[in-house]
Each structure stands twice: as C-alpha cells, then as structure tokens.
Protein backbone atom coordinates (compact mmCIF):
# COMPACT_ATOMS: atom_id res chain seq x y z
CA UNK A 1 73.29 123.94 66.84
CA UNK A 2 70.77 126.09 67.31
CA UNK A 3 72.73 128.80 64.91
CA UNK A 4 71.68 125.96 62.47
CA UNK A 5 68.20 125.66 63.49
CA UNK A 6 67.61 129.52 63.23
CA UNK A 7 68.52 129.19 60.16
CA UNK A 8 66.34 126.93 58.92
CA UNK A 9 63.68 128.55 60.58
CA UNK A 10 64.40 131.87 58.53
CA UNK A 11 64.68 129.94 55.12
CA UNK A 12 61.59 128.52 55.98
CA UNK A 13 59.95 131.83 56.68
CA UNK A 14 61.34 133.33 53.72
CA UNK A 15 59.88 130.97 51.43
CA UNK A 16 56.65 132.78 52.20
CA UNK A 17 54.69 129.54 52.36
CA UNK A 18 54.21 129.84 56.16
CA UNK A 19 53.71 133.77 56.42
CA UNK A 20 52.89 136.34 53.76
CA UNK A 21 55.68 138.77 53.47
CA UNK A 22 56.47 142.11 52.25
CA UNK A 23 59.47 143.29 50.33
CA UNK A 24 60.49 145.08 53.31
CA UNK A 25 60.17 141.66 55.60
CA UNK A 26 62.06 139.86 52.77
CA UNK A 27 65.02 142.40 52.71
CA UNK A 28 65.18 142.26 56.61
CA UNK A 29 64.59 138.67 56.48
CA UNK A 30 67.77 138.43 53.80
CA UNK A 31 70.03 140.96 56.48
CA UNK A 32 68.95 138.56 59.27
CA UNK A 33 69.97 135.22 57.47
CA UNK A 34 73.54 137.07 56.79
CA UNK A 35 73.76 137.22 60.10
CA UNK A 36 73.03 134.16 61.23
CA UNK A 37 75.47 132.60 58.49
CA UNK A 38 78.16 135.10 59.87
CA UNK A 39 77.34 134.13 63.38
CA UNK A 40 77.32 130.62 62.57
CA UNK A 41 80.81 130.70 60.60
CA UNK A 42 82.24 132.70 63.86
CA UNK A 43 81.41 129.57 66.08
CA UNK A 44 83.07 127.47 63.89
CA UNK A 45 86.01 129.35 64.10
CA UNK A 46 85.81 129.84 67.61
CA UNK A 47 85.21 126.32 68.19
CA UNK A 48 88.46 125.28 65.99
CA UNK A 49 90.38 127.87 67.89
CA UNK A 50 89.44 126.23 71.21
CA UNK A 51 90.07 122.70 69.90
CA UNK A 52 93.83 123.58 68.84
CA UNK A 53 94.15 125.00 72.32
CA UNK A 54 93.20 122.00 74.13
CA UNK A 55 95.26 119.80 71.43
CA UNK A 56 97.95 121.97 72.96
CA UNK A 57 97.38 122.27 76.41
CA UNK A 58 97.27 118.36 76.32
CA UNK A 59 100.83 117.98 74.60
CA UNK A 60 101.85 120.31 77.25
CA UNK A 61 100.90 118.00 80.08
CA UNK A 62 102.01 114.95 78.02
CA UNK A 63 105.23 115.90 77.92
CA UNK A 64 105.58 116.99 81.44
CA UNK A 65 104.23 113.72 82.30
CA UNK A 66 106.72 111.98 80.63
CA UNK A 67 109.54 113.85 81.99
CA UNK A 68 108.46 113.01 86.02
CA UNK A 69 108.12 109.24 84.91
CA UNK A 70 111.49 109.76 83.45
CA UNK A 71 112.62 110.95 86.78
CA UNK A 72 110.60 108.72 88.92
CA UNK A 73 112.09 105.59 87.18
CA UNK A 74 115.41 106.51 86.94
CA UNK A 75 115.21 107.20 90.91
CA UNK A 76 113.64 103.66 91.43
CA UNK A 77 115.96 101.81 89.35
CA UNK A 78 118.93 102.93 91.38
CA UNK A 79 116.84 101.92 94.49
CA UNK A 80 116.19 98.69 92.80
CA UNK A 81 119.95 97.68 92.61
CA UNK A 82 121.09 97.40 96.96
CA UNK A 83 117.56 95.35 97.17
CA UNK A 84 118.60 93.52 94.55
CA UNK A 85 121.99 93.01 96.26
CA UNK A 86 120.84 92.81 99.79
CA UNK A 87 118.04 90.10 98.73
CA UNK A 88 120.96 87.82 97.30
CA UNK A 89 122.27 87.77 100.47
CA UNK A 90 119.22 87.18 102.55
CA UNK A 91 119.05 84.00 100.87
CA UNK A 92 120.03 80.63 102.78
CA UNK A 93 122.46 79.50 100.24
CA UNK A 94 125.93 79.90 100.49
CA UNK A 95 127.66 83.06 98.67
CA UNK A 96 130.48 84.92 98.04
CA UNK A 97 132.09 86.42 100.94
CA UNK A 98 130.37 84.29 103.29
CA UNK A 99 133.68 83.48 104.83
CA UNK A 100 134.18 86.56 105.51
CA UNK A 101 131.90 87.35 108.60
CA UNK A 102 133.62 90.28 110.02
CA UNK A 103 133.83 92.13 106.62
CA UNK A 104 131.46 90.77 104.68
CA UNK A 105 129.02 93.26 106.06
CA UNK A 106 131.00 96.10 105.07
CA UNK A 107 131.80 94.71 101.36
CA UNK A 108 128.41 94.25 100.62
CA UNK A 109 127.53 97.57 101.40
CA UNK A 110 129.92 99.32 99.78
CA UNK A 111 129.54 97.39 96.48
CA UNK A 112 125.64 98.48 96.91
CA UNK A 113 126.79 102.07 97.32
CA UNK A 114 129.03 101.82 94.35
CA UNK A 115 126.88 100.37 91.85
CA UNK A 116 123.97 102.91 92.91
CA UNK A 117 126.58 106.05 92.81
CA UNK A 118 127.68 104.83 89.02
CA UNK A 119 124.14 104.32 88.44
CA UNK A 120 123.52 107.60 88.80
CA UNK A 121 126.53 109.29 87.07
CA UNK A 122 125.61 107.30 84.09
CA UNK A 123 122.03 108.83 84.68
CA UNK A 124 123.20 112.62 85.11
CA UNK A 125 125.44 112.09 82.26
CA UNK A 126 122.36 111.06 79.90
CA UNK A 127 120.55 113.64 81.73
CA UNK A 128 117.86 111.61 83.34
CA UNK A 129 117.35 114.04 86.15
CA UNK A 130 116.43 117.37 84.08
CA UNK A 131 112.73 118.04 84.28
CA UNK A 132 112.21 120.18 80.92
C-alpha cells in the first residue's frame, strides 16, 4: 500500500503543479517512479509466492488431518462393537444364551473378541491404519 501511495505522490510531483522542477529533477523523478513500479510489481510477486505457500502448507495439514480421523474412527468403531454387545446384555430382557449361566459369560466374550478382531482385518486389509 504505501508502494501505491509513493507513487502517487511522485506522479503528483512530476506534474510540476505542486513544485517547479528542472529537467534534471524530472529525469530523477522518472528513474525514481521506475523504481517504485519495479518495487511495487516485486511485492506482488512476493505476495503471490507466499499465498501459494500457505495454499500449500494448508493442504498439507488437511490431509494429515484427515488421515488421524481416519485412524481415530476406525479405532473407535471397533471399540464401539463389545459395548454394543455387552449393552445388549445388560438389558433386563431375556436373551440368547441366558440359559446358559455358566458359559454364557465366556460366549459373549469371545463373540465380542471375534467380531472386533475381523473388524480390524477388514480394516488393515483396506488399509485404515496407514498414516500417509
């Protein structure tokens, strides 16, 4: 901004309405003003440069944000499935293997243990669990 603002400045100068100039002031005012525009076209290019950087940087953590909450929710879904098993059987209504009570225990357990253990072969064999 104030690139800009110098420049208008000079133009304004160099109009010779404000200040009487000489041909030497106008040919130094002319160098000057070529600078400026230089100067002001090497922000802008700078500036692009460091916006395309942070567009990058931001994909960058974008995508490793979507691979933890690929992990983290593959993790908590096989969680999910004994509490899901376990809070069938905390009900008070009557169930499968109820008649059972010296195994039941045991069944219920290992079916919970099964389900979670193919759970997660199906998930390393999509390959849930890689954090690229």
């Amino acid at each position: 901004m104030s690139l800009k603002s110098n420049s208008l400045v000079i133009s304004k100068i160099k109009s010779g309405k404000y200040l009487k100039l000489y041909d030497d002031e106008k040919e130094l005012l002319d160098d000057l003003m070529i600078e400026v525009d230089q100067a002001f076209d090497m922000s802008n290019i700078s500036n692009r440069i460091l916006n395309e950087m942070t567009d990058s940087y931001d994909s960058i953590i974008n995508n490793n944000t979507n691979s933890v909450m690929k992990f983290l929710t593959s993790y908590s879904i096989i969680l999910t499935i004994p509490t899901i098993i376990f809070s069938f059987y905390g009900m008070n209504v009557p169930l499968p293997l109820t008649n059972l009570p010296k195994i039941s225990w045991e069944i219920i357990c290992l079916l919970a243990l099964f389900l979670s253990v193919l759970l997660t072969l199906f998930f390393v064999k999509k390959d849930y669990f890689s954090k690229r």
